[in-house]
N, C-alpha and C. Protein backbone atom coordinates (compact mmCIF):
# COMPACT_ATOMS: atom_id res chain seq x y z
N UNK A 1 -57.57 11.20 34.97
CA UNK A 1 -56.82 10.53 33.92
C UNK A 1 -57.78 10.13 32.81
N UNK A 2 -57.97 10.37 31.40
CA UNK A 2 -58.56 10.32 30.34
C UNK A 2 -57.92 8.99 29.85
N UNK A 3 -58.91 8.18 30.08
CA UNK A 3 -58.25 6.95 29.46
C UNK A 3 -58.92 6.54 27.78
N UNK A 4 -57.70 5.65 26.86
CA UNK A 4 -58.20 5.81 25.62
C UNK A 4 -59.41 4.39 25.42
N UNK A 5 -59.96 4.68 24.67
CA UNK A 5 -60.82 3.11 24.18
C UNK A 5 -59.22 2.43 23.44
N UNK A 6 -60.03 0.83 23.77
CA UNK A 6 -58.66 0.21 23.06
C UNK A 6 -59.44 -0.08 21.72
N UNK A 7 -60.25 0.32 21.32
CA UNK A 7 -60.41 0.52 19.78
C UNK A 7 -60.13 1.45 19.08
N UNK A 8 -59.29 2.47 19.68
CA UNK A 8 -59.10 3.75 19.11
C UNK A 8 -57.89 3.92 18.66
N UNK A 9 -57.13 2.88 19.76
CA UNK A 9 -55.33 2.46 19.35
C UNK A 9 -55.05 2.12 17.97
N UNK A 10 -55.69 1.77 17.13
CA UNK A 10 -55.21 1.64 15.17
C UNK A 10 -55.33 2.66 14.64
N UNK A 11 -56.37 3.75 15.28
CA UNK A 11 -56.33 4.51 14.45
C UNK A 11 -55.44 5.89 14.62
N UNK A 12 -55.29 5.89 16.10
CA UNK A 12 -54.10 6.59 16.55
C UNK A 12 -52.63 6.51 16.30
N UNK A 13 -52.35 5.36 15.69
CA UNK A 13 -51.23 4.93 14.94
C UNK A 13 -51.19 5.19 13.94
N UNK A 14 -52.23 5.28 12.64
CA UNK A 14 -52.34 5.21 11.35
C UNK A 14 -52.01 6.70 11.65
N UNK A 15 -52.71 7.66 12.47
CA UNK A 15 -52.18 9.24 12.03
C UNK A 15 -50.89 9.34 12.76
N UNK A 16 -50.46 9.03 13.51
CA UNK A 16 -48.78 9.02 13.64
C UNK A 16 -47.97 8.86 12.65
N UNK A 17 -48.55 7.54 11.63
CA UNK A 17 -47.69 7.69 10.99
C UNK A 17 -47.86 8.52 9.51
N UNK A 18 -49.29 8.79 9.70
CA UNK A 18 -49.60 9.65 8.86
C UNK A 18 -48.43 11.24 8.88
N UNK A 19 -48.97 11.91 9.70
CA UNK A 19 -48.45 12.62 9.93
C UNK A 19 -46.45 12.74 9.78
N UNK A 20 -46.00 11.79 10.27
CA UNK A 20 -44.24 11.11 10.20
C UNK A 20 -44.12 11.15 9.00
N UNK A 21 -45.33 10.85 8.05
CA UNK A 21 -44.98 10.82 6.70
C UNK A 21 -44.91 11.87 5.78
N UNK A 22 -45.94 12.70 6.33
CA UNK A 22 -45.75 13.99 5.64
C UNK A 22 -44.53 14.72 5.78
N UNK A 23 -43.73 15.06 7.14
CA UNK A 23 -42.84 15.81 7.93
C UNK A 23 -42.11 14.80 7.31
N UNK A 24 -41.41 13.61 7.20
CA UNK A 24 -40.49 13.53 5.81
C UNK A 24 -40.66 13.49 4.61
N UNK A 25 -41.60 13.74 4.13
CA UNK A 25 -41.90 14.07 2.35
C UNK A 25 -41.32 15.71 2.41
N UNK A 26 -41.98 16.73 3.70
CA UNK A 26 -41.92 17.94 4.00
C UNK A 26 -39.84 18.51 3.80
N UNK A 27 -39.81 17.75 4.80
CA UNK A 27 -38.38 17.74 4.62
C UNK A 27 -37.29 17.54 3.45
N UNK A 28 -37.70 16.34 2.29
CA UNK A 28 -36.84 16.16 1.28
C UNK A 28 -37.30 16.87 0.42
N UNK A 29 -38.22 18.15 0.29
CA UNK A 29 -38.52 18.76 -0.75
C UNK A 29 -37.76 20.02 -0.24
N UNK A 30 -37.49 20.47 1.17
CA UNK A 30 -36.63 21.76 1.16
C UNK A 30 -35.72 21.82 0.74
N UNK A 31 -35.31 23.48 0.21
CA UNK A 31 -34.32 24.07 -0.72
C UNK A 31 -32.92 23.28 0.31
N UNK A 32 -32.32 22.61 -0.22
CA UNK A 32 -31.06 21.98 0.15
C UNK A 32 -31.17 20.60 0.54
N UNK A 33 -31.98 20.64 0.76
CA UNK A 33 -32.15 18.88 1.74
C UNK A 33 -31.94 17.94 0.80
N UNK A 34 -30.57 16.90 1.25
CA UNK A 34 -30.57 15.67 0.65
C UNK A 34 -29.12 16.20 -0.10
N UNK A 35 -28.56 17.18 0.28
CA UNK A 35 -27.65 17.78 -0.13
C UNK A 35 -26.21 17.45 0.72
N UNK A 36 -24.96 17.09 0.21
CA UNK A 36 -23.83 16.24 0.78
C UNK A 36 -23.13 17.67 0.69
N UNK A 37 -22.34 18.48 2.24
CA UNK A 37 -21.57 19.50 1.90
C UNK A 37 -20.64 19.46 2.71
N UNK A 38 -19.26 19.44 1.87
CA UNK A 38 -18.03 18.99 2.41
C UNK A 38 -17.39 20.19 2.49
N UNK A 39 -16.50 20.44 2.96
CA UNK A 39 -15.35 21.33 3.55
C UNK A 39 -13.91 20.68 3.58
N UNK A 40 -13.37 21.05 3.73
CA UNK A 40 -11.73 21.06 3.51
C UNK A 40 -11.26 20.05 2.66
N UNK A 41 -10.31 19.36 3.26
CA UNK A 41 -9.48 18.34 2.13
C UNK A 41 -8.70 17.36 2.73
N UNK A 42 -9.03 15.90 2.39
CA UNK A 42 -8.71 14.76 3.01
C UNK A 42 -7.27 14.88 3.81
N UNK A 43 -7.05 15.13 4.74
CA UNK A 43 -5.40 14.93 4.82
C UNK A 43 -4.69 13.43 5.13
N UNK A 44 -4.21 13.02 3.55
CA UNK A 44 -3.68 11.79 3.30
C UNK A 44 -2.79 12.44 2.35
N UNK A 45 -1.75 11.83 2.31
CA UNK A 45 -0.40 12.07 1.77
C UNK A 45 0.25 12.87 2.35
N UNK A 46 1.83 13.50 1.76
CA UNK A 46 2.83 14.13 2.49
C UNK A 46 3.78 13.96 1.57
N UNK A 47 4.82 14.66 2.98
CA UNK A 47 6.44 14.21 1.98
C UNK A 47 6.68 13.15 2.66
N UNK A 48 8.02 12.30 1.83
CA UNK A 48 8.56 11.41 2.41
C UNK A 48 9.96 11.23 1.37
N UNK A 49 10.50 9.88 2.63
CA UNK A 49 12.04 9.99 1.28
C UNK A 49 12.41 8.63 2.12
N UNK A 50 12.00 8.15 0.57
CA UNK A 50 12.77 6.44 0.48
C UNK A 50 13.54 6.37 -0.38
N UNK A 51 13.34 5.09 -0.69
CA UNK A 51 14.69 4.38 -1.58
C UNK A 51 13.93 3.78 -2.72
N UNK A 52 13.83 3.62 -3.61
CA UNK A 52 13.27 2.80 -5.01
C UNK A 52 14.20 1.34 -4.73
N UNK A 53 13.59 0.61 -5.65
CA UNK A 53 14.36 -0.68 -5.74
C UNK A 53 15.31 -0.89 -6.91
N UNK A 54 15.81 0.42 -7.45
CA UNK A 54 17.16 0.35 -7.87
C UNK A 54 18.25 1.29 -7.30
N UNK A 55 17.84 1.63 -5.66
CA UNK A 55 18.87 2.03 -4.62
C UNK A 55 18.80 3.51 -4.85
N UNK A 56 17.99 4.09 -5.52
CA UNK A 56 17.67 5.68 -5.60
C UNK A 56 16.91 6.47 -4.41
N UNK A 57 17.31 7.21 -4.21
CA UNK A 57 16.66 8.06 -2.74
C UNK A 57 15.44 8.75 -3.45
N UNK A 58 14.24 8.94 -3.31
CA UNK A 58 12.86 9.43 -4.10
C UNK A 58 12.07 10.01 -2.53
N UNK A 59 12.02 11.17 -3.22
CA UNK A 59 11.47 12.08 -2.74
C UNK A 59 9.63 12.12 -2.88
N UNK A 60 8.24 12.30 -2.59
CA UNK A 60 7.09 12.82 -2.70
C UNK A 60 7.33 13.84 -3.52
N UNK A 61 8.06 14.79 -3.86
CA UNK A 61 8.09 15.84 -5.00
C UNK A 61 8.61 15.40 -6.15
N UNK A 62 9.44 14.02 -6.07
CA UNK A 62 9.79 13.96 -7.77
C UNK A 62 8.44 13.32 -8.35
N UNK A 63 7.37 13.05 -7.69
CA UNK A 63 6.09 12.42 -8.45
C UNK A 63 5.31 13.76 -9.05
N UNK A 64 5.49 14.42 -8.62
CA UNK A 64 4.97 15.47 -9.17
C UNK A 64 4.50 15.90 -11.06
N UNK A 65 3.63 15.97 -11.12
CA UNK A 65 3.31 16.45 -12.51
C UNK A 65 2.80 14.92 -13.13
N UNK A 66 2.63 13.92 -12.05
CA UNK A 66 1.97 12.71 -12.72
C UNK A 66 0.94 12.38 -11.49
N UNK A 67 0.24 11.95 -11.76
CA UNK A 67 -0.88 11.18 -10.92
C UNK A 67 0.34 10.14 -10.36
N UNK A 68 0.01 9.56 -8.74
CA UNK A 68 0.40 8.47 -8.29
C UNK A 68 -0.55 7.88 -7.65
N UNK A 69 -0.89 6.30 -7.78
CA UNK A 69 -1.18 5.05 -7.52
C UNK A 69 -0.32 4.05 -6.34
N UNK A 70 -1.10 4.76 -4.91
CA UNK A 70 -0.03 4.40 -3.71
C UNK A 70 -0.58 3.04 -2.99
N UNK A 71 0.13 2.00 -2.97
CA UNK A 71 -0.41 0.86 -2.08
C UNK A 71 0.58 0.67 -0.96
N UNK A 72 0.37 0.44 0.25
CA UNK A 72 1.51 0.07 1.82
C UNK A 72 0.75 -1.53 1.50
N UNK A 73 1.93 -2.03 1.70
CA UNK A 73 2.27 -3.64 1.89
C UNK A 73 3.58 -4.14 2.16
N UNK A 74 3.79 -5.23 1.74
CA UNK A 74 5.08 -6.03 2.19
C UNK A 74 5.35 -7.16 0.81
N UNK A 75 6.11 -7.65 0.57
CA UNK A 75 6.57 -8.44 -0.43
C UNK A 75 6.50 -9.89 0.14
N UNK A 76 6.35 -10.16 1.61
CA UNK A 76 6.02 -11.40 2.25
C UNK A 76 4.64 -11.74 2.46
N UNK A 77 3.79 -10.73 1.77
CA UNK A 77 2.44 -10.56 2.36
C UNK A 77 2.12 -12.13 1.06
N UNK A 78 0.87 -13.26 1.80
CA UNK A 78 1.03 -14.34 0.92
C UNK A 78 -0.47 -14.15 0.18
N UNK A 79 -1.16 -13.12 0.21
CA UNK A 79 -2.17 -12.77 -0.56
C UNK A 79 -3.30 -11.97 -1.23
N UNK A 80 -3.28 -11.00 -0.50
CA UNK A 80 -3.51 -9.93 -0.53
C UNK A 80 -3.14 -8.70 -1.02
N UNK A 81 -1.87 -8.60 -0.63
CA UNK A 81 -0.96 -7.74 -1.40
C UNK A 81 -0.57 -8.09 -2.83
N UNK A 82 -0.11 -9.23 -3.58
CA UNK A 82 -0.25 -9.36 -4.42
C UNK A 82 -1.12 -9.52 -5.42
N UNK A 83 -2.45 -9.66 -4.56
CA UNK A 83 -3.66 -9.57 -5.61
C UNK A 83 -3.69 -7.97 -6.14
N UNK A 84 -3.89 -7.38 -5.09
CA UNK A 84 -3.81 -5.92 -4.83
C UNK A 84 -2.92 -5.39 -6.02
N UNK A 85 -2.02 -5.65 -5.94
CA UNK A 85 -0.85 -5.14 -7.00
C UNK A 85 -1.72 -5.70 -8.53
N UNK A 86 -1.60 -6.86 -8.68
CA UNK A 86 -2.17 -7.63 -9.64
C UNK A 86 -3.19 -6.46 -10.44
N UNK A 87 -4.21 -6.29 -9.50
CA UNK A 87 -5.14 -5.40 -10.20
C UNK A 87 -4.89 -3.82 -10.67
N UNK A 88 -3.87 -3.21 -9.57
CA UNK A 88 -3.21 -2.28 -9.99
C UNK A 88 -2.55 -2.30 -11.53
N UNK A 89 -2.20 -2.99 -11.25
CA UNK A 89 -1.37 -3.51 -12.71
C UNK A 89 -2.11 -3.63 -13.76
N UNK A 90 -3.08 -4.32 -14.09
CA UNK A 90 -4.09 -4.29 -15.10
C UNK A 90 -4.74 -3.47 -14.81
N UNK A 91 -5.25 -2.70 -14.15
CA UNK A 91 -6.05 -1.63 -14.28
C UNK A 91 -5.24 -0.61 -14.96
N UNK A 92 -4.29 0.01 -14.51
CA UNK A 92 -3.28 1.02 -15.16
C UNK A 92 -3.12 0.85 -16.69
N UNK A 93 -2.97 -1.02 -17.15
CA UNK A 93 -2.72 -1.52 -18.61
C UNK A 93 -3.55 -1.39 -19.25
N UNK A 94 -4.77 -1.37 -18.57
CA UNK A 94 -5.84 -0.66 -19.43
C UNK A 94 -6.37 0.74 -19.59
N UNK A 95 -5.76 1.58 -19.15
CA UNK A 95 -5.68 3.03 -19.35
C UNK A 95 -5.15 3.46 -20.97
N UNK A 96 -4.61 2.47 -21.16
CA UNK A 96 -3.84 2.92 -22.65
C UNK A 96 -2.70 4.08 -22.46
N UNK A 97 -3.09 4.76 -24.08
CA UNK A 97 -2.11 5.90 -23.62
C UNK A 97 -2.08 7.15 -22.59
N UNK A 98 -2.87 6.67 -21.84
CA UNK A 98 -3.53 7.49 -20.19
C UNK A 98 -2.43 7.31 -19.08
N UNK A 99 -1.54 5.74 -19.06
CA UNK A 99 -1.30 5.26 -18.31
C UNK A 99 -0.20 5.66 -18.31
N UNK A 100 0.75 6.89 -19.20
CA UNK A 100 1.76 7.57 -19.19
C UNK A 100 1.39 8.37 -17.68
N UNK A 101 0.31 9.26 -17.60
CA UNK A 101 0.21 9.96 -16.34
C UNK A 101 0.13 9.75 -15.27
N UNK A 102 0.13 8.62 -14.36
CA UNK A 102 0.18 7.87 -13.81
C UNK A 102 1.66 6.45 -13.39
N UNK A 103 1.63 6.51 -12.06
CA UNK A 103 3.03 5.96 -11.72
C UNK A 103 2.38 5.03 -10.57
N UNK A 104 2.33 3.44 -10.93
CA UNK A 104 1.71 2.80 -9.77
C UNK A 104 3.16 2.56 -8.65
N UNK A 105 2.46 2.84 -7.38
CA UNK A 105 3.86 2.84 -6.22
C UNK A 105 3.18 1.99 -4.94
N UNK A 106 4.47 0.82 -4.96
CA UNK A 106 3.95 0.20 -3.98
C UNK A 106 5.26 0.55 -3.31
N UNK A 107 4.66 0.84 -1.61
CA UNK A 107 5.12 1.53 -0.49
C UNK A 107 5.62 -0.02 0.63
N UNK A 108 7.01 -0.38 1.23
CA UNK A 108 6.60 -1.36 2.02
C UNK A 108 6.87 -0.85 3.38
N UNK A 109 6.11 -1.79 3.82
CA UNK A 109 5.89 -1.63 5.50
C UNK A 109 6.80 -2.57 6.29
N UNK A 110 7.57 -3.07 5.41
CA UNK A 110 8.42 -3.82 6.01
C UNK A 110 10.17 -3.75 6.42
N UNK A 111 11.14 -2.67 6.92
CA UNK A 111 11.60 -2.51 6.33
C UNK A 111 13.03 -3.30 6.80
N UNK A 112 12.52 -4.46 7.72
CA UNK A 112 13.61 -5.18 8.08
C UNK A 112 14.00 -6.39 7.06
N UNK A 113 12.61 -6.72 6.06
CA UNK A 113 12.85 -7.57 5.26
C UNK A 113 12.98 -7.18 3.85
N UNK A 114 12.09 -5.79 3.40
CA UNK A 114 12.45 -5.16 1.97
C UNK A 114 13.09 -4.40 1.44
N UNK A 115 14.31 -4.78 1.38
CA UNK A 115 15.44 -4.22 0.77
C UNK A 115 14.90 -3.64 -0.51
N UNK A 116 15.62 -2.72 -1.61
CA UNK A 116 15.48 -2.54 -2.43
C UNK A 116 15.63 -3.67 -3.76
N UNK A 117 16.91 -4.57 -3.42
CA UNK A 117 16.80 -5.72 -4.00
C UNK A 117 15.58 -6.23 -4.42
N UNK A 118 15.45 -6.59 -2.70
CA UNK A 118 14.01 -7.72 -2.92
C UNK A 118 12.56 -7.02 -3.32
N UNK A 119 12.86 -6.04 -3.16
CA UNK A 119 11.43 -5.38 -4.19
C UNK A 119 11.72 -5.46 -5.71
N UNK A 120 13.33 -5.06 -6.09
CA UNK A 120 13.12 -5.14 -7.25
C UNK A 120 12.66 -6.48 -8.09
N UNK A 121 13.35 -7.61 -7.34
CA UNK A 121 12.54 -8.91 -7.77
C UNK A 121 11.18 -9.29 -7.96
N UNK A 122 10.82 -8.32 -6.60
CA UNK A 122 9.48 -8.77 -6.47
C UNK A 122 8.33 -8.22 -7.68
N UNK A 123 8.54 -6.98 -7.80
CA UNK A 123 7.49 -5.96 -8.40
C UNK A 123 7.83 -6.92 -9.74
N UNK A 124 9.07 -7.46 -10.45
CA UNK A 124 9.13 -7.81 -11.70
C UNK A 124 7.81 -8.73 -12.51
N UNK A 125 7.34 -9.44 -11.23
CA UNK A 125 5.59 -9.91 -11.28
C UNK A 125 4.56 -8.77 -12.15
N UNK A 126 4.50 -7.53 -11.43
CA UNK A 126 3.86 -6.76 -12.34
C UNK A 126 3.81 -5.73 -12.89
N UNK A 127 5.04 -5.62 -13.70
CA UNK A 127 5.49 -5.14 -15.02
C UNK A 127 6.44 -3.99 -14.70
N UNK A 128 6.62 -3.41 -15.26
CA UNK A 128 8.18 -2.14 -15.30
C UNK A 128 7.24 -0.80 -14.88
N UNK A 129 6.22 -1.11 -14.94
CA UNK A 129 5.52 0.25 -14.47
C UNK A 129 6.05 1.27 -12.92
N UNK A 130 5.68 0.09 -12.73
CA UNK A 130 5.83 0.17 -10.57
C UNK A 130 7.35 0.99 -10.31
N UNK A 131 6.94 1.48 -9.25
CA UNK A 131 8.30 2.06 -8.69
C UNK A 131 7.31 1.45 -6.98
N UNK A 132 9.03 0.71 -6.46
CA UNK A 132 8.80 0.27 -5.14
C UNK A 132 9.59 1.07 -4.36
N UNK A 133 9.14 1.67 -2.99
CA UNK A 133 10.31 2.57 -2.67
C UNK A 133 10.34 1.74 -0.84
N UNK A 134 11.06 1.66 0.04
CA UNK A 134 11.65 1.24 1.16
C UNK A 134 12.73 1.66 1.79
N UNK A 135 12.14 1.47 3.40
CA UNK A 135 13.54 2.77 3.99
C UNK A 135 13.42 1.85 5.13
N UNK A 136 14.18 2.76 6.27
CA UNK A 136 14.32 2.08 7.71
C UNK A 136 12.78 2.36 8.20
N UNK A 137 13.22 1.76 9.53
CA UNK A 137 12.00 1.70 10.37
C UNK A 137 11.42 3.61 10.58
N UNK A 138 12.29 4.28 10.41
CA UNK A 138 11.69 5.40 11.21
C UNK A 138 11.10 6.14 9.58
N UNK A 139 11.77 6.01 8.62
CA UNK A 139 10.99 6.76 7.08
C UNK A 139 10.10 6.19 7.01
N UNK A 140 10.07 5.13 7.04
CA UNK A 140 8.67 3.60 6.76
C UNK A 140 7.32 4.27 7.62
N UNK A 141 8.22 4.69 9.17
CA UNK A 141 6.94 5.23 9.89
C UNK A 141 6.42 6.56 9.27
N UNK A 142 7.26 7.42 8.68
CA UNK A 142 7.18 8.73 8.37
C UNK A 142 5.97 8.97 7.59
N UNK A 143 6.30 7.83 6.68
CA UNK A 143 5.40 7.82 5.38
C UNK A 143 4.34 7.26 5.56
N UNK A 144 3.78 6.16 6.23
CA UNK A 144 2.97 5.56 6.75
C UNK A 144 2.27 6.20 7.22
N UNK A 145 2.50 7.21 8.23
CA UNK A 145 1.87 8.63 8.74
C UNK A 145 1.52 9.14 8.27
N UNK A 146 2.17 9.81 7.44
CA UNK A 146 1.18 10.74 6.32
C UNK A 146 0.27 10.71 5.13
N UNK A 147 -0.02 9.03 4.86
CA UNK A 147 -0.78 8.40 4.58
C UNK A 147 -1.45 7.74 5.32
N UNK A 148 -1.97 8.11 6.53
CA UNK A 148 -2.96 7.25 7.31
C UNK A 148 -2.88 6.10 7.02
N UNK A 149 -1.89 5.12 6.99
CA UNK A 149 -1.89 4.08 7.17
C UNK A 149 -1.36 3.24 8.30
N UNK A 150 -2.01 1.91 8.57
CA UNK A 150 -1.50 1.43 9.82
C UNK A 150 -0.70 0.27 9.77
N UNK A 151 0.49 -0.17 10.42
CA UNK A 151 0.51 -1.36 10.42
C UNK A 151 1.33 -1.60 11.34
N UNK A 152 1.35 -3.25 11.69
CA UNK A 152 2.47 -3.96 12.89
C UNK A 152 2.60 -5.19 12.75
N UNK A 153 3.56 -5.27 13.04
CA UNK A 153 4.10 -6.65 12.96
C UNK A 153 3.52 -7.54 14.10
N UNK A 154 3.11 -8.78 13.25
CA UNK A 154 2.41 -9.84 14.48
C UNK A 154 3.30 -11.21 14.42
N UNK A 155 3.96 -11.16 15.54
CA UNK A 155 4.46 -12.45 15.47
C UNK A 155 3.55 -13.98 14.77
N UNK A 156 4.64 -14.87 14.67
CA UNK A 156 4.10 -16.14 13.94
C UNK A 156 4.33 -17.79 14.67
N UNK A 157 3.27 -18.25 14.79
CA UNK A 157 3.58 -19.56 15.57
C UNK A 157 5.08 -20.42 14.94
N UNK A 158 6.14 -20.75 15.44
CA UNK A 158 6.91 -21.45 14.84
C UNK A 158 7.87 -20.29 14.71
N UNK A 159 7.66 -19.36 15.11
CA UNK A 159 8.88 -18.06 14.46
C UNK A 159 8.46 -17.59 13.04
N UNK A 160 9.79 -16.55 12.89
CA UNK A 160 8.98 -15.18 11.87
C UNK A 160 7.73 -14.21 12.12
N UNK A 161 7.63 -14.06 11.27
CA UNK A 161 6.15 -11.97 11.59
C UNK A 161 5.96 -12.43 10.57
N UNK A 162 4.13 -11.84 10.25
CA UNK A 162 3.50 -11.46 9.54
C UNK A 162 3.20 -9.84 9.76
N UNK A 163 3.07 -8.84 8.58
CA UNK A 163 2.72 -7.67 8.80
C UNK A 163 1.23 -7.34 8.51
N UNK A 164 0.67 -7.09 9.65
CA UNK A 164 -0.68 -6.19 9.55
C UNK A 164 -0.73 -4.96 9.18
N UNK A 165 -1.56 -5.11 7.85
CA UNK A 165 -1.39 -3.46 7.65
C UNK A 165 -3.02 -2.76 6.89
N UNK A 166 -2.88 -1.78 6.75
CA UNK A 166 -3.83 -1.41 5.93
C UNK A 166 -4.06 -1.59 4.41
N UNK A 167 -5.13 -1.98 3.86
CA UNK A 167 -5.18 -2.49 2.57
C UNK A 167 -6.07 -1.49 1.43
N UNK A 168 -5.49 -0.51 1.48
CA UNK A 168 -6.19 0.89 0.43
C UNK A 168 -5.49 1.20 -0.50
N UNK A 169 -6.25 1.57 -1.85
CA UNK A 169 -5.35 2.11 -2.82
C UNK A 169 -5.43 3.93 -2.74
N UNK A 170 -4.44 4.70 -2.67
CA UNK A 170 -4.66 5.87 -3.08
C UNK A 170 -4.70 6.41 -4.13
N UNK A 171 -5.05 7.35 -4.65
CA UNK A 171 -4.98 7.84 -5.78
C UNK A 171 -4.64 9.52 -5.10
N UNK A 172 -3.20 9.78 -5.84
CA UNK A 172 -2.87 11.19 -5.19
C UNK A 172 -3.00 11.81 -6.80
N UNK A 173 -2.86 13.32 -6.84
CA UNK A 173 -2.82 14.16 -7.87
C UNK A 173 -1.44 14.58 -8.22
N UNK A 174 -1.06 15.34 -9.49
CA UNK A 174 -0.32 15.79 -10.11
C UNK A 174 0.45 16.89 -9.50
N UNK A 175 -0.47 17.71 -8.16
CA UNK A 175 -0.01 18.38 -7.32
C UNK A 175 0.20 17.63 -6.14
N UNK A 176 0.30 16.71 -6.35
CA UNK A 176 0.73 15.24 -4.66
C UNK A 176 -0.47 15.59 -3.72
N UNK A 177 -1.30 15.80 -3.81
CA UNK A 177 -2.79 16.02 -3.07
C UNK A 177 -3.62 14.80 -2.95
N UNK A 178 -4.35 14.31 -2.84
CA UNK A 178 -5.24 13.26 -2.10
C UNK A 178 -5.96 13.90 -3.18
N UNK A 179 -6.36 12.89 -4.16
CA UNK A 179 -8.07 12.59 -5.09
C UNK A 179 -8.79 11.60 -4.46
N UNK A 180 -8.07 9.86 -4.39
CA UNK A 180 -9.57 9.24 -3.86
C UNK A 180 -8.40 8.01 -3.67
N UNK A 181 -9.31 7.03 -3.13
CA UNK A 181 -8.88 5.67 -2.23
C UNK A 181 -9.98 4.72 -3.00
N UNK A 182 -9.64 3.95 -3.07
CA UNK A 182 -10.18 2.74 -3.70
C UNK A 182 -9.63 1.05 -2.93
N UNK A 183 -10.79 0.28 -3.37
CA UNK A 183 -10.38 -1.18 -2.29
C UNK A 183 -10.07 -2.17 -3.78
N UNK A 184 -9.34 -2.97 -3.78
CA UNK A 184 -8.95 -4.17 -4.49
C UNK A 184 -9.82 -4.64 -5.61
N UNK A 185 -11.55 -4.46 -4.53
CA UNK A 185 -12.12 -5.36 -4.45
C UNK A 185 -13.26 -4.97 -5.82
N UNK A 186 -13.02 -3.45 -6.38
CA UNK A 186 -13.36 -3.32 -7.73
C UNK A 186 -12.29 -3.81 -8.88
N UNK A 187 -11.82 -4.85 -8.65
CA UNK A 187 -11.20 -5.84 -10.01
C UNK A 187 -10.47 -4.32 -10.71
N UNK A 188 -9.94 -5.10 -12.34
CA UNK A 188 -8.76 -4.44 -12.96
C UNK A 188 -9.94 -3.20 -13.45
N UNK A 189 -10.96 -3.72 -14.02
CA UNK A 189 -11.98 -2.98 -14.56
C UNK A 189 -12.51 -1.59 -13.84
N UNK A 190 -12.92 -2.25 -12.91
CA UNK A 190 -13.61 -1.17 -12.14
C UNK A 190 -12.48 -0.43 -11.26
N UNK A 191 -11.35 -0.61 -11.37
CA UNK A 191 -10.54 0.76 -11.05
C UNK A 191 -9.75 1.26 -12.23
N UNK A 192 -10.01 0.64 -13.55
CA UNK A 192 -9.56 1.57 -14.51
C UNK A 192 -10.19 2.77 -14.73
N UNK A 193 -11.73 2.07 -14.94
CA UNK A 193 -13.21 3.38 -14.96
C UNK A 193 -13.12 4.33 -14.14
N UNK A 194 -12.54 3.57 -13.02
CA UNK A 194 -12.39 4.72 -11.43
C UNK A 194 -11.55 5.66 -12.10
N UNK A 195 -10.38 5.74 -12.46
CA UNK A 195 -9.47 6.16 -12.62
C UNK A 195 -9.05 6.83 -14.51
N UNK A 196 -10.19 6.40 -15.16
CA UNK A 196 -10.06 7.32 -16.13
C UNK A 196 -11.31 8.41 -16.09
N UNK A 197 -12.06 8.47 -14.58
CA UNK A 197 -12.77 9.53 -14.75
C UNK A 197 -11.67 10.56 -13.77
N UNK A 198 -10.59 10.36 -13.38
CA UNK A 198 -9.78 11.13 -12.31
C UNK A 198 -8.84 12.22 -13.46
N UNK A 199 -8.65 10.97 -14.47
CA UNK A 199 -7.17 11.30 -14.91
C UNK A 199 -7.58 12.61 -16.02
């Protein structure tokens, strides 16, 4: 057994990492390296067929030929969802005359409590833009599905549900295709920018 001097141990380290260092310098200079390569195409969105909140049956194909702006929530949701919308809303208002191509749609997950009524009240918060659409339990699931989104109802101390759900914005295309997802949490601003490099 060849044993080492223990004065030799620093310097046996220094070329370890000598060496570690070269073999990644080596590496980020090859032809491709550092290179992001994707394949296929997000599968988020679909068809579906709800109801708007002026009692109209709306199809995933009548959006067609406009960009749509998809959020899943609930109209009972006490904060989140309406921030959410909030920024939707000003973000879109600041698109200008952009914001013709584009249709912000909030989706609910609720569908024992959101009638079309009560969306139409509700959305009146942020502005005539919005189209709210809501169905029974089994379209609600339909659509929810084909937007990878999740949600369930969690009971509430004292009685009533709160709905757990997923909190993403989509951004679908003009051909109803999946462009990109965005969180709240870039304000009105930073999803206008998002969204006038899409449009």
């Amino acid at each position: 057994m060849i044993r080492t001097p223990l004065t030799l141990i620093p310097y046996l380290i220094a070329a370890v990492a000598v060496v570690a260092g070269l073999l990644w310098h080596t590496g980020d200079s090859l032809p491709g390296a550092n290179r992001v390569i994707s394949q296929g195409e997000a599968s988020v969105g679909g068809p579906f067929t709800l109801t708007d909140q002026d009692g109209k049956l709306r199809r995933a194909a009548d959006f067609r030929g406009r960009f749509m702006l998809v959020y899943f929530g609930y109209t009972g949701c006490p904060d989140i969802c309406p921030a959410t919308l909030a920024v939707m809303a000003d973000a879109v208002e600041k698109l200008g005359p952009r914001a013709r191509r584009i249709v912000p749609v909030f989706v609910s997950v609720d569908p024992e409590r959101d009638t079309p009524g009560v969306l139409k009240a509700y959305l009146k918060a942020f502005g005539a833009r919005f189209v709210g659409l809501s169905g029974d339990a089994k379209s609600t699931a339909a659509a929810a599905r084909a937007y990878r989104v999740y949600y369930r109802k969690r009971p509430l101390k004292g009685g009533g549900y709160a709905m757990d759900h997923t909190s993403q914005i989509y951004l679908m295309g003009p051909d109803g295709k999946f462009v990109a997802d965005y969180d709240a949490t870039l304000g009105p601003d930073g999803l206008a920018e998002a969204l006038k490099r899409q449009l």
